[in-house]
PDB file of N, CA and C in Angstrom:
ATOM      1  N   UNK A   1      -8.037 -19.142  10.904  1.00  0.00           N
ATOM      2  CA  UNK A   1      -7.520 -19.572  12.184  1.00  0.00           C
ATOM      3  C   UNK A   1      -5.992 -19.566  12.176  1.00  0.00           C
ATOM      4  N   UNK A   2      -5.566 -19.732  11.217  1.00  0.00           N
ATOM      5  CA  UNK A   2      -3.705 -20.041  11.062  1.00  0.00           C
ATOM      6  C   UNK A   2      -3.228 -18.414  11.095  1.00  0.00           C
ATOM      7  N   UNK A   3      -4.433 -17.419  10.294  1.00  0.00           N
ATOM      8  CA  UNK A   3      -3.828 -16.211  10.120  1.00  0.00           C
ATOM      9  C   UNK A   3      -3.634 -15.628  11.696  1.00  0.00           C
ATOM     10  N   UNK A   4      -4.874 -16.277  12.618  1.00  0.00           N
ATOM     11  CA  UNK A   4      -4.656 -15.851  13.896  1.00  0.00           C
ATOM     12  C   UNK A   4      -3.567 -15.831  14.738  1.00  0.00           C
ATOM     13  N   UNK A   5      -3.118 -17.165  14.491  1.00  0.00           N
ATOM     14  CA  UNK A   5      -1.932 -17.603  15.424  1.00  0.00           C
ATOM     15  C   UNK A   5      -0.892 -17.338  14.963  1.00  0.00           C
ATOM     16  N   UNK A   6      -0.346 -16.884  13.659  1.00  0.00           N
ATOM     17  CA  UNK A   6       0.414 -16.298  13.680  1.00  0.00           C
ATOM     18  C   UNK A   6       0.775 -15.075  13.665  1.00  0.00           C
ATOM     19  N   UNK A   7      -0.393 -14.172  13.759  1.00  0.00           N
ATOM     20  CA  UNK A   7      -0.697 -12.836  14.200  1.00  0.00           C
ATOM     21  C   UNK A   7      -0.363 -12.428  15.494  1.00  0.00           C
ATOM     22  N   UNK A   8      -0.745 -14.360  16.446  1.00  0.00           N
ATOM     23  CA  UNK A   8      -0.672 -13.946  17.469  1.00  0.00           C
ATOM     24  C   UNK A   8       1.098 -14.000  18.620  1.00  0.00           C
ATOM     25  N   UNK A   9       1.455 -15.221  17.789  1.00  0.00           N
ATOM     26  CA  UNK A   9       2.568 -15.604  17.814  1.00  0.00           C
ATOM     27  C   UNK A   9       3.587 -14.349  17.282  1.00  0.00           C
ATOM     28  N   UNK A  10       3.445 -13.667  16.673  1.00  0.00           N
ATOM     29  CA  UNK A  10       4.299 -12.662  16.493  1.00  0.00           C
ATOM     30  C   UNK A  10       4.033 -11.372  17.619  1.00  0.00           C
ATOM     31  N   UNK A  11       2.500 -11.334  17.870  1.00  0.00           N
ATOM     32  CA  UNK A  11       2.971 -10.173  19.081  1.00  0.00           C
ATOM     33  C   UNK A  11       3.821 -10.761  20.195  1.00  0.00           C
ATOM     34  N   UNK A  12       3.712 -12.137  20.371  1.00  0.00           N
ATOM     35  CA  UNK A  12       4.043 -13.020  22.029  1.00  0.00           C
ATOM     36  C   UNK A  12       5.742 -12.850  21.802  1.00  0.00           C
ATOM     37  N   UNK A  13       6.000 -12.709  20.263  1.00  0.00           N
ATOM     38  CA  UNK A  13       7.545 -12.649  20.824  1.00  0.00           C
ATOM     39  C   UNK A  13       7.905 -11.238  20.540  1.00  0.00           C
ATOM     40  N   UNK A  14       7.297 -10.378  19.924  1.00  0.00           N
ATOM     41  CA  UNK A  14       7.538  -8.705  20.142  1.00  0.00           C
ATOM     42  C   UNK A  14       7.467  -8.350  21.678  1.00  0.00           C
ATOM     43  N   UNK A  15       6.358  -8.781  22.309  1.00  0.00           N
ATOM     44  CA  UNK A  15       6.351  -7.839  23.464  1.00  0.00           C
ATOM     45  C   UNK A  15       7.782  -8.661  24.407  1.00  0.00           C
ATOM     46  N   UNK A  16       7.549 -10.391  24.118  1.00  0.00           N
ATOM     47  CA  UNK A  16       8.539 -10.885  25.076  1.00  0.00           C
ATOM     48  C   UNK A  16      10.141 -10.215  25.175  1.00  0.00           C
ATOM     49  N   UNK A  17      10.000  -9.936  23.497  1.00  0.00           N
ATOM     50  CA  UNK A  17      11.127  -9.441  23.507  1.00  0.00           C
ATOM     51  C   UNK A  17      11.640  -7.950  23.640  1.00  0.00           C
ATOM     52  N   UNK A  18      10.355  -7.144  23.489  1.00  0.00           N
ATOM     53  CA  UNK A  18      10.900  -6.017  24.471  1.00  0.00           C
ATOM     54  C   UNK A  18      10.309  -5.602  25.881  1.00  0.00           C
ATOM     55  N   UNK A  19      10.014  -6.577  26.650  1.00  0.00           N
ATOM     56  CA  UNK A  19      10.190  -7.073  27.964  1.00  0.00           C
ATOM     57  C   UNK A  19      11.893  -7.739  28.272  1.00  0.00           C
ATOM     58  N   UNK A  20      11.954  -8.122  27.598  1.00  0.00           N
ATOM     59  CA  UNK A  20      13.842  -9.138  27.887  1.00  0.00           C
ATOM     60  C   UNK A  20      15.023  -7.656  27.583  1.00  0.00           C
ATOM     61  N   UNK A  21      14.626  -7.274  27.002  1.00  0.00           N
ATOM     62  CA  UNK A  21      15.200  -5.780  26.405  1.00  0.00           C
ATOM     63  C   UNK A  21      15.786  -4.793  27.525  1.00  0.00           C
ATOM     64  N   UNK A  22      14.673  -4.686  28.456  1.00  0.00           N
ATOM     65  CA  UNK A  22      15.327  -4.470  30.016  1.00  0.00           C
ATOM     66  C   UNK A  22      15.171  -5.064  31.309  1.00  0.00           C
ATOM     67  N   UNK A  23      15.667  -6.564  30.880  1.00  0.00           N
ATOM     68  CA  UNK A  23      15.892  -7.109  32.035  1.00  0.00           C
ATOM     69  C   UNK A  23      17.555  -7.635  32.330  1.00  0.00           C
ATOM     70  N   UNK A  24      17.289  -7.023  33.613  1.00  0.00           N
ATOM     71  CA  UNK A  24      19.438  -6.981  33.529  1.00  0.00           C
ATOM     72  C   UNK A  24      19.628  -8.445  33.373  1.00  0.00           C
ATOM     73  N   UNK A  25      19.898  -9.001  32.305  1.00  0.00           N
ATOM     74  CA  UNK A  25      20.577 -10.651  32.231  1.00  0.00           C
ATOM     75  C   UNK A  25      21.989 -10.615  31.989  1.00  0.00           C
ATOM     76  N   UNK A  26      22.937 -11.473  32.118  1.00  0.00           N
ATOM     77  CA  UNK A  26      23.946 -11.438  31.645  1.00  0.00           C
ATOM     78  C   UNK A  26      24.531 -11.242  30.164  1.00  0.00           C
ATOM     79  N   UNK A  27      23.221 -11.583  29.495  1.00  0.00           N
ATOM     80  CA  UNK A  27      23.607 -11.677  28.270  1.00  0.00           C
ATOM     81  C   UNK A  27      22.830  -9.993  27.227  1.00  0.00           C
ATOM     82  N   UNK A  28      23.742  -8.909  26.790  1.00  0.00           N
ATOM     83  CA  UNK A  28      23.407  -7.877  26.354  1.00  0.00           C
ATOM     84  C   UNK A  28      22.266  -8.204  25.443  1.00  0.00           C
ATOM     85  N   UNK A  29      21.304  -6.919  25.483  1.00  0.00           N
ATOM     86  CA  UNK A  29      20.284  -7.394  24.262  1.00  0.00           C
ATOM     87  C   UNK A  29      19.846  -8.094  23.422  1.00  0.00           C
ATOM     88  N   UNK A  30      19.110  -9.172  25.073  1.00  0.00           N
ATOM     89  CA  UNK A  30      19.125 -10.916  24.860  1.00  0.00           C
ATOM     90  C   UNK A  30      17.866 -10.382  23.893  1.00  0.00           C
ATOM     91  N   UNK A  31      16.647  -9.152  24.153  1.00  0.00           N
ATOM     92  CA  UNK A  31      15.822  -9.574  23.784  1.00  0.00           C
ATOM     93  C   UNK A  31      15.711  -8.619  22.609  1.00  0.00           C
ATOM     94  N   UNK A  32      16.423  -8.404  22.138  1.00  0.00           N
ATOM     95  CA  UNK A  32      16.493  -7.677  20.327  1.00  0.00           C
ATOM     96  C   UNK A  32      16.117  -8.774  19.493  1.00  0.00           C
ATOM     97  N   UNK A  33      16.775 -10.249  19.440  1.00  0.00           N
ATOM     98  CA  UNK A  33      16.414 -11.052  18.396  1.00  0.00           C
ATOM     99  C   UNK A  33      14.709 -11.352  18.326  1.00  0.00           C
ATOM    100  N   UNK A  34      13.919 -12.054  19.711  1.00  0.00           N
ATOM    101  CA  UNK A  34      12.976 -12.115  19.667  1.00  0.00           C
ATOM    102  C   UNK A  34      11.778 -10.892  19.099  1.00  0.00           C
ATOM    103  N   UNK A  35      12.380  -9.825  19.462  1.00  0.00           N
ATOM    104  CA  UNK A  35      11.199  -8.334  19.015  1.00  0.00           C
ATOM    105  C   UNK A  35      11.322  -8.493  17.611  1.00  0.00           C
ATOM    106  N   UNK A  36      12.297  -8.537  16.928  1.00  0.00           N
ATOM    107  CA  UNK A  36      12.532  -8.151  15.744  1.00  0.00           C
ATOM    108  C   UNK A  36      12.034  -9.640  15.221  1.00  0.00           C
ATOM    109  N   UNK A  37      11.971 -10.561  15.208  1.00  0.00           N
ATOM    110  CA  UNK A  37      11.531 -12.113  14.764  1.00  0.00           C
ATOM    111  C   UNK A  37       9.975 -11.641  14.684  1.00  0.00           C
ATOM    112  N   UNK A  38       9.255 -10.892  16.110  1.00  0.00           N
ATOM    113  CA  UNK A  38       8.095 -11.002  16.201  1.00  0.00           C
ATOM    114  C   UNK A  38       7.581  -9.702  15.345  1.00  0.00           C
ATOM    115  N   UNK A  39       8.688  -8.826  15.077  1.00  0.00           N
ATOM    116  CA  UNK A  39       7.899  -7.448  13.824  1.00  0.00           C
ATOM    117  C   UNK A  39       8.173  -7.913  12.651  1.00  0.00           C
ATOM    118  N   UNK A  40       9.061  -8.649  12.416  1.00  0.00           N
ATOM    119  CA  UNK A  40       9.200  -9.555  11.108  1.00  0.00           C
ATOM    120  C   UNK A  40       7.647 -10.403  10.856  1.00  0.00           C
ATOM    121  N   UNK A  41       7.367 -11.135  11.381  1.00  0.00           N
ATOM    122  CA  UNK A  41       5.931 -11.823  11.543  1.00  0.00           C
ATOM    123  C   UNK A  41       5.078 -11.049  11.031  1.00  0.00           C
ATOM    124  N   UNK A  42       5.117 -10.089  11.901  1.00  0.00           N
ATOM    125  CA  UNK A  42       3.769  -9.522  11.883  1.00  0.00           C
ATOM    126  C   UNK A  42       3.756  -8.401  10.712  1.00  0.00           C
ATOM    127  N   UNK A  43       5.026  -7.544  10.015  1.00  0.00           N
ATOM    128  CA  UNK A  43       5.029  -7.782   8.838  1.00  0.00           C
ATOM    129  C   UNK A  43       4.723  -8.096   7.953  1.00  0.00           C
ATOM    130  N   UNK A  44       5.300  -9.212   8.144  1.00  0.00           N
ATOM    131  CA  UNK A  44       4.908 -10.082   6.698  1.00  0.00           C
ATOM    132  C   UNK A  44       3.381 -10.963   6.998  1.00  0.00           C
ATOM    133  N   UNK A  45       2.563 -10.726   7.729  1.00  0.00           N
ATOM    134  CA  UNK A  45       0.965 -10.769   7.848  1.00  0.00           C
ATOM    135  C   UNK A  45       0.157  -9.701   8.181  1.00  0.00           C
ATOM    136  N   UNK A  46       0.670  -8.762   8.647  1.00  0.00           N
ATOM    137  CA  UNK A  46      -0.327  -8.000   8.611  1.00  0.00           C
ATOM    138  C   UNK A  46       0.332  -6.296   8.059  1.00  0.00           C
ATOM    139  N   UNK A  47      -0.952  -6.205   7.063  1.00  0.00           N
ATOM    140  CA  UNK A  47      -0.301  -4.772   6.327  1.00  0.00           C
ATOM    141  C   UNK A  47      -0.316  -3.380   6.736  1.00  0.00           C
ATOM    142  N   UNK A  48      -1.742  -3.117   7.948  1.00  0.00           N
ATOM    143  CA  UNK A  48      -1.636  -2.206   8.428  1.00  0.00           C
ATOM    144  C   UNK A  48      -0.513  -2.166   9.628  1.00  0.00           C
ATOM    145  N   UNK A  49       0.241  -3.363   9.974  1.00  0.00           N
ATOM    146  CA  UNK A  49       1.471  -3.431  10.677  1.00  0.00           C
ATOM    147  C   UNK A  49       2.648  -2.753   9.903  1.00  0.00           C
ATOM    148  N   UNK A  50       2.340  -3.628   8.971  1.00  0.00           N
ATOM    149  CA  UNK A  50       3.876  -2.799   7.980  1.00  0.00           C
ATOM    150  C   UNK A  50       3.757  -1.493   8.126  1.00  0.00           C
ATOM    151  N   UNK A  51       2.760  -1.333   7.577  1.00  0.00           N
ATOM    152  CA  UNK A  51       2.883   0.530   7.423  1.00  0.00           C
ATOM    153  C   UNK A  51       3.023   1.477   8.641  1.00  0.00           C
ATOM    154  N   UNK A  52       2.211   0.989   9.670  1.00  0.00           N
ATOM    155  CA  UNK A  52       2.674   1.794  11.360  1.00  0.00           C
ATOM    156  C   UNK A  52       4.201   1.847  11.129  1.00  0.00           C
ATOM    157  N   UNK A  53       4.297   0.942  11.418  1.00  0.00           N
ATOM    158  CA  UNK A  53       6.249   0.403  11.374  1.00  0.00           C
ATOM    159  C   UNK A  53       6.646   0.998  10.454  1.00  0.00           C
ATOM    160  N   UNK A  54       6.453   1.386   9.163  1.00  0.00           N
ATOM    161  CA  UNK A  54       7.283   2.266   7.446  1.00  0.00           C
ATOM    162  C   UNK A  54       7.144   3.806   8.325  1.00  0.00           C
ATOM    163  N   UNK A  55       5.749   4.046   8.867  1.00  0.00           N
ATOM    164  CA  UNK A  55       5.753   5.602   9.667  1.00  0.00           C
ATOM    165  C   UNK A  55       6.014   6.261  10.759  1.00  0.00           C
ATOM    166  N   UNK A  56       6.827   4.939  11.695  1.00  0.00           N
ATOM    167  CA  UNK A  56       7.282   4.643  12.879  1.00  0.00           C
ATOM    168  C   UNK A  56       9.329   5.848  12.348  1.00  0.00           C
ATOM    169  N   UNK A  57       9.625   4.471  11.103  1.00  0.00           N
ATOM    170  CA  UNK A  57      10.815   4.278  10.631  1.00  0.00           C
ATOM    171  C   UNK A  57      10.823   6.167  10.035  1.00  0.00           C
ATOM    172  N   UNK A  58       9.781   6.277   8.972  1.00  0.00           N
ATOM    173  CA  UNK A  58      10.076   7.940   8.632  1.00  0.00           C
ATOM    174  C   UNK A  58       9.995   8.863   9.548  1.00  0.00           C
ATOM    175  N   UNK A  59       9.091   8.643  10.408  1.00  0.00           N
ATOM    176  CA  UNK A  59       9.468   9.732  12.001  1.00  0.00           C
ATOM    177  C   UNK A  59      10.555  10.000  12.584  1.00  0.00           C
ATOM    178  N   UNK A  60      10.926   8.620  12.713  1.00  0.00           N
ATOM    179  CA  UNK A  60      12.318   8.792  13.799  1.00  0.00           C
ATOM    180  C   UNK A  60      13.067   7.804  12.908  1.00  0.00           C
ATOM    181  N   UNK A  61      14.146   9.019  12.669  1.00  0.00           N
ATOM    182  CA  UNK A  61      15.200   8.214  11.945  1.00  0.00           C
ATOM    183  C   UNK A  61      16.131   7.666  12.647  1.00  0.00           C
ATOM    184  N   UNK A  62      16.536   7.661  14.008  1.00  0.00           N
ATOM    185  CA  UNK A  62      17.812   6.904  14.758  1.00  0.00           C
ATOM    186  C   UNK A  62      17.031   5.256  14.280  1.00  0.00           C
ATOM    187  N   UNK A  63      15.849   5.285  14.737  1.00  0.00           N
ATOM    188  CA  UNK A  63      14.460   3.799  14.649  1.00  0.00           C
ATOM    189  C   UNK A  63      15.398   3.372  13.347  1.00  0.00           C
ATOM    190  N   UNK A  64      15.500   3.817  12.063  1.00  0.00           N
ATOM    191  CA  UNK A  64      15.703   3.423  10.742  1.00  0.00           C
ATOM    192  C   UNK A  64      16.962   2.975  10.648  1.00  0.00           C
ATOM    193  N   UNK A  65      17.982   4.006  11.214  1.00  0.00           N
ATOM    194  CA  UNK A  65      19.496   3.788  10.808  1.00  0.00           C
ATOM    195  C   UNK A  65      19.737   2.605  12.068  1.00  0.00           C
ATOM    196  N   UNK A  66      18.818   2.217  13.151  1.00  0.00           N
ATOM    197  CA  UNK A  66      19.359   0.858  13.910  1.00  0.00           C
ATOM    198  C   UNK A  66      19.047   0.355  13.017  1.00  0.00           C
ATOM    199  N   UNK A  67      17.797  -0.140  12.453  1.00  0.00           N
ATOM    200  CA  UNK A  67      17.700  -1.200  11.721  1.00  0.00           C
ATOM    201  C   UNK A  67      18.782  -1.278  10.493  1.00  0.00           C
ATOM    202  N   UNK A  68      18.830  -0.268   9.971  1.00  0.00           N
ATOM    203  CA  UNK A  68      19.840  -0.383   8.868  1.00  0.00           C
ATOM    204  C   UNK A  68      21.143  -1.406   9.282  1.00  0.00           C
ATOM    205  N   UNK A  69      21.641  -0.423  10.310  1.00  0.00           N
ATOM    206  CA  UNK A  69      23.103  -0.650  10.864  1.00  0.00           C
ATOM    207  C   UNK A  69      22.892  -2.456  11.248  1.00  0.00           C
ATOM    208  N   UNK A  70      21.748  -3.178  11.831  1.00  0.00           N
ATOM    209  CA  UNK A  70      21.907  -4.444  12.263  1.00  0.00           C
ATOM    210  C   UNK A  70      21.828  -5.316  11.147  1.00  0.00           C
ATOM    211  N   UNK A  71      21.294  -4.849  10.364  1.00  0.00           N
ATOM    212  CA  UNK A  71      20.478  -5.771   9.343  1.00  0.00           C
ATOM    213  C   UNK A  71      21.181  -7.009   8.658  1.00  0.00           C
ATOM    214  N   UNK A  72      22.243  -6.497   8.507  1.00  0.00           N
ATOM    215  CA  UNK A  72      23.226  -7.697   7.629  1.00  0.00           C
ATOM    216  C   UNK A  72      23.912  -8.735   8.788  1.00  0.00           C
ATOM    217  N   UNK A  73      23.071  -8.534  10.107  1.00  0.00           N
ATOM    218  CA  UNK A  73      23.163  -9.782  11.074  1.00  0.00           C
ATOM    219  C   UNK A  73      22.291 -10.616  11.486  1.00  0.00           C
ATOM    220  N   UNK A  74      21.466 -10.290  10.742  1.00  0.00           N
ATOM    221  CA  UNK A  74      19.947 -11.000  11.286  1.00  0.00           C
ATOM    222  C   UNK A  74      19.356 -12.040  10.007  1.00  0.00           C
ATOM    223  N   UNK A  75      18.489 -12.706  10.493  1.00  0.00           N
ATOM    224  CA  UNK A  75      18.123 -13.976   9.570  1.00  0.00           C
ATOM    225  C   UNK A  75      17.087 -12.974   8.591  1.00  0.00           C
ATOM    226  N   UNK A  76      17.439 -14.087   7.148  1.00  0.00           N
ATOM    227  CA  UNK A  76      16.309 -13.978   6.416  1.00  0.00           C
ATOM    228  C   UNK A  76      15.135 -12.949   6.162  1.00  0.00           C
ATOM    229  N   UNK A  77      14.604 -14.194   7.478  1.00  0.00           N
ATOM    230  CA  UNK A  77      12.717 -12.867   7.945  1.00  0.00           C
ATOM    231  C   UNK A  77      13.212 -11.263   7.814  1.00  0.00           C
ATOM    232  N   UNK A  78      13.958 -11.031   9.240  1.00  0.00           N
ATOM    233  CA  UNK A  78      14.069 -10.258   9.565  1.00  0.00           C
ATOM    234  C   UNK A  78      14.599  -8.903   8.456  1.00  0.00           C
ATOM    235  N   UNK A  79      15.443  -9.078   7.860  1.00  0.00           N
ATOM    236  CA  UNK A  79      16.000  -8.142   6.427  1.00  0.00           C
ATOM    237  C   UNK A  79      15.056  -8.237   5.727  1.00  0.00           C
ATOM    238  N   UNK A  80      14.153  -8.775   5.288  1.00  0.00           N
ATOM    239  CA  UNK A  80      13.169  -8.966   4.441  1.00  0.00           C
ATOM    240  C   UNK A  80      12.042  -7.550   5.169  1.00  0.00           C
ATOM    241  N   UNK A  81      11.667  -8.051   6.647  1.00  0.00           N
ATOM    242  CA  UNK A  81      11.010  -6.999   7.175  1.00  0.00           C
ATOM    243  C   UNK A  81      11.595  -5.382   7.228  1.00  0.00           C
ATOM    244  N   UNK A  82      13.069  -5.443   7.413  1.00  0.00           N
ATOM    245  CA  UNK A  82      13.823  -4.443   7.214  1.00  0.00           C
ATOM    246  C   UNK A  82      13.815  -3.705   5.960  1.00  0.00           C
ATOM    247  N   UNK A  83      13.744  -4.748   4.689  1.00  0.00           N
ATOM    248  CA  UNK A  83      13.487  -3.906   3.441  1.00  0.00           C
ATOM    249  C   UNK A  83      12.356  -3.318   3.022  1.00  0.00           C
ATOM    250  N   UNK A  84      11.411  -4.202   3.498  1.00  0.00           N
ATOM    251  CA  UNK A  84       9.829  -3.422   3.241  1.00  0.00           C
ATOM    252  C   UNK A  84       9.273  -2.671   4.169  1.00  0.00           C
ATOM    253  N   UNK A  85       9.732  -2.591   5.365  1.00  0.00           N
ATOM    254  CA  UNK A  85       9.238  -1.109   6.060  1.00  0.00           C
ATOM    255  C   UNK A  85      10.252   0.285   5.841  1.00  0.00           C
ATOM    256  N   UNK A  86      11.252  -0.154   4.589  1.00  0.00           N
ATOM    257  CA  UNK A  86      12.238   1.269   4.817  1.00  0.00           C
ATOM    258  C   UNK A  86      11.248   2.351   4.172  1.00  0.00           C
ATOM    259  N   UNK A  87      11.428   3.415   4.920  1.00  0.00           N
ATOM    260  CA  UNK A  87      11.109   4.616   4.889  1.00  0.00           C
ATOM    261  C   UNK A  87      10.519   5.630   3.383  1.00  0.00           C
ATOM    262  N   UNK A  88      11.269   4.634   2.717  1.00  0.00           N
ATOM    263  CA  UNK A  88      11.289   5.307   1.099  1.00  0.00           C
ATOM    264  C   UNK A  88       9.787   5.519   0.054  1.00  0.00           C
ATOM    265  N   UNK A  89       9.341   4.680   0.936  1.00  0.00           N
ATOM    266  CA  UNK A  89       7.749   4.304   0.176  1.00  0.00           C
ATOM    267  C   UNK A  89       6.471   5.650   0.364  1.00  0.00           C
ATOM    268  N   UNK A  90       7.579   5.725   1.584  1.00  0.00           N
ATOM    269  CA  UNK A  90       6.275   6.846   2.108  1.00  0.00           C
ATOM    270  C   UNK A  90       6.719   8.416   1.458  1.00  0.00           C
ATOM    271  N   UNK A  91       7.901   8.484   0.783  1.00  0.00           N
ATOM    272  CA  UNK A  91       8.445   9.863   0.326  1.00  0.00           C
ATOM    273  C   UNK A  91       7.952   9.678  -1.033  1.00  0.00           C
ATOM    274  N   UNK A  92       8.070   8.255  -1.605  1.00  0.00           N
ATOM    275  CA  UNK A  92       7.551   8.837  -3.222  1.00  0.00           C
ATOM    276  C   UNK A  92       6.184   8.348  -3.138  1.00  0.00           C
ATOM    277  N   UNK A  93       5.229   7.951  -2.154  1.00  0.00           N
ATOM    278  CA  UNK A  93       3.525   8.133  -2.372  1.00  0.00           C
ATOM    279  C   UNK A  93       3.570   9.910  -1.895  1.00  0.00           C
ATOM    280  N   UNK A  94       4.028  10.538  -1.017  1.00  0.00           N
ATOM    281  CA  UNK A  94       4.176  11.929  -1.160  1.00  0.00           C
ATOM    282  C   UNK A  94       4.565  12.574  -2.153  1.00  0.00           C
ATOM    283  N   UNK A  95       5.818  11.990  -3.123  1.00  0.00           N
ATOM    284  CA  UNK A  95       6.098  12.905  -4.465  1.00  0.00           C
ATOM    285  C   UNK A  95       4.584  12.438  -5.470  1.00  0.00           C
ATOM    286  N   UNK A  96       4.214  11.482  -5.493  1.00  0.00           N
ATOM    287  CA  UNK A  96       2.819  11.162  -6.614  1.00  0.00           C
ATOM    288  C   UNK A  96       1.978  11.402  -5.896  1.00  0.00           C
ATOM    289  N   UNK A  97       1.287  12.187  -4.706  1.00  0.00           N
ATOM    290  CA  UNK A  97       0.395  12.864  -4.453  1.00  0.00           C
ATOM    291  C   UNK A  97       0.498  14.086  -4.824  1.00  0.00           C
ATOM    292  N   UNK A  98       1.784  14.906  -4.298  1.00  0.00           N
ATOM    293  CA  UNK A  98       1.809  16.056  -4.845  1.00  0.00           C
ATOM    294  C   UNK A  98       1.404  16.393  -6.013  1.00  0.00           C
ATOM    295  N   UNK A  99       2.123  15.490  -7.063  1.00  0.00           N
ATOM    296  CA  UNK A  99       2.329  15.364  -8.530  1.00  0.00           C
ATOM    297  C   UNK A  99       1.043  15.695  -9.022  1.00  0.00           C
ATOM    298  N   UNK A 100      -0.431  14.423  -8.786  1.00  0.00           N
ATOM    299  CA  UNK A 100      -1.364  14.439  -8.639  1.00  0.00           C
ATOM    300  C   UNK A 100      -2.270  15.533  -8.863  1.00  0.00           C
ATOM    301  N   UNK A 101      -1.854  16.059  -7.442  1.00  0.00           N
ATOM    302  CA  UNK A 101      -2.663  17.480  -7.080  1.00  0.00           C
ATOM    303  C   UNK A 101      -2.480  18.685  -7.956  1.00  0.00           C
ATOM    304  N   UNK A 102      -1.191  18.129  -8.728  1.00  0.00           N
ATOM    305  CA  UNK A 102      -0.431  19.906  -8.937  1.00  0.00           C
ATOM    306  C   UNK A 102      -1.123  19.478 -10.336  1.00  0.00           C
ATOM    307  N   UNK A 103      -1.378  17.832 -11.222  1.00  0.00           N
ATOM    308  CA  UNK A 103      -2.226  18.023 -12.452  1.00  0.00           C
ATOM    309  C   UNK A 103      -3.440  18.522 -11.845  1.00  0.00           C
ATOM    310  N   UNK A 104      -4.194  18.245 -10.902  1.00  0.00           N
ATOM    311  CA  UNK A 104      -5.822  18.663 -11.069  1.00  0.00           C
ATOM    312  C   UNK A 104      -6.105  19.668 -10.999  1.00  0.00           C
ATOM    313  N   UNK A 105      -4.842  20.650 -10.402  1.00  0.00           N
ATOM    314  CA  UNK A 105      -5.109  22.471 -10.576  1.00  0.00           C
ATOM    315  C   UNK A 105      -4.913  22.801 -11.766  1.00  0.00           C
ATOM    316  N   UNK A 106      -4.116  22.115 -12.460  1.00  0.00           N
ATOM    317  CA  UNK A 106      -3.749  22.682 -14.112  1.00  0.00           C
ATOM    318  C   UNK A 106      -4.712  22.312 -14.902  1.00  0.00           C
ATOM    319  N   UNK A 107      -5.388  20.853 -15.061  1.00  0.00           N
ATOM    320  CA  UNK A 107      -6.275  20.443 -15.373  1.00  0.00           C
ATOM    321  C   UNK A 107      -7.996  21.760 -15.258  1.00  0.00           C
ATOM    322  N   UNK A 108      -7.933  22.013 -13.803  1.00  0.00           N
ATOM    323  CA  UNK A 108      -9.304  23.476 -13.311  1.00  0.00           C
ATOM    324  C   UNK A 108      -8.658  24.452 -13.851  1.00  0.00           C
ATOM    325  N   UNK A 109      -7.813  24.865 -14.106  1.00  0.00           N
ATOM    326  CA  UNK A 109      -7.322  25.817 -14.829  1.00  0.00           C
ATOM    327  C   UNK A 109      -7.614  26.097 -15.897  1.00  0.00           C
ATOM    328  N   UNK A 110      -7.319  24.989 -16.735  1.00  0.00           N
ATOM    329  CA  UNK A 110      -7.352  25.141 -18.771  1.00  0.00           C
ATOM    330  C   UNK A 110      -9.074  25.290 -18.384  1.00  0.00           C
ATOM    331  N   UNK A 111     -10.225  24.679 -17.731  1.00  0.00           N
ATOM    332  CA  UNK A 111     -11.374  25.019 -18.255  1.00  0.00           C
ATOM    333  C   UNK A 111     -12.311  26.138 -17.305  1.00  0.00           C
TER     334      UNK A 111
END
């Protein structure tokens, strides 16, 4: 039940906050802190979240270098979520798949 609510509590301030994201307020990208609080959350609870978000970040790299570029302004959570969805995870499970593959042909080979 706790895993719920805070599953759920993290979408309520992702979407709030990119709903606030374009709403003309006086105050510039009131709603960046809340989105990013609520992908931080959900992050750090849910894993098939992380990883959308790690393949979100290797797709589109402008996605990566914002986060980069903000990161050393944001709380705690948030850099924490910033470090474990960077992009990097997904290039070396690609170099040890390759790797992998290229023993099991050498491996059918020798016999």
């Amino acid at each position: 039940m706790r895993r719920i609510l805070i599953l759920a509590s993290g979408w309520i301030l992702a979407v709030a906050g990119f709903v606030l994201m374009f709403v003309p307020l006086p105050i510039p990208l009131i709603g960046a802190l809340p989105l990013l609080l609520g992908l931080a959350i959900l992050t750090a609870n849910s894993k098939p979240f992380r990883r959308r978000l790690q393949m979100a970040r290797h797709r589109f790299d402008w996605l990566s270098q914002a986060f980069e570029r903000f990161a050393h302004r944001m709380p705690a959570l948030v850099k924490t979520m910033i470090h474990r969805t960077h992009p990097r995870a997904i290039l070396r499970l690609a170099r040890l798949r390759a790797r992998r593959a290229g023993e099991k042909l050498r491996h059918i080979e020798r016999h």
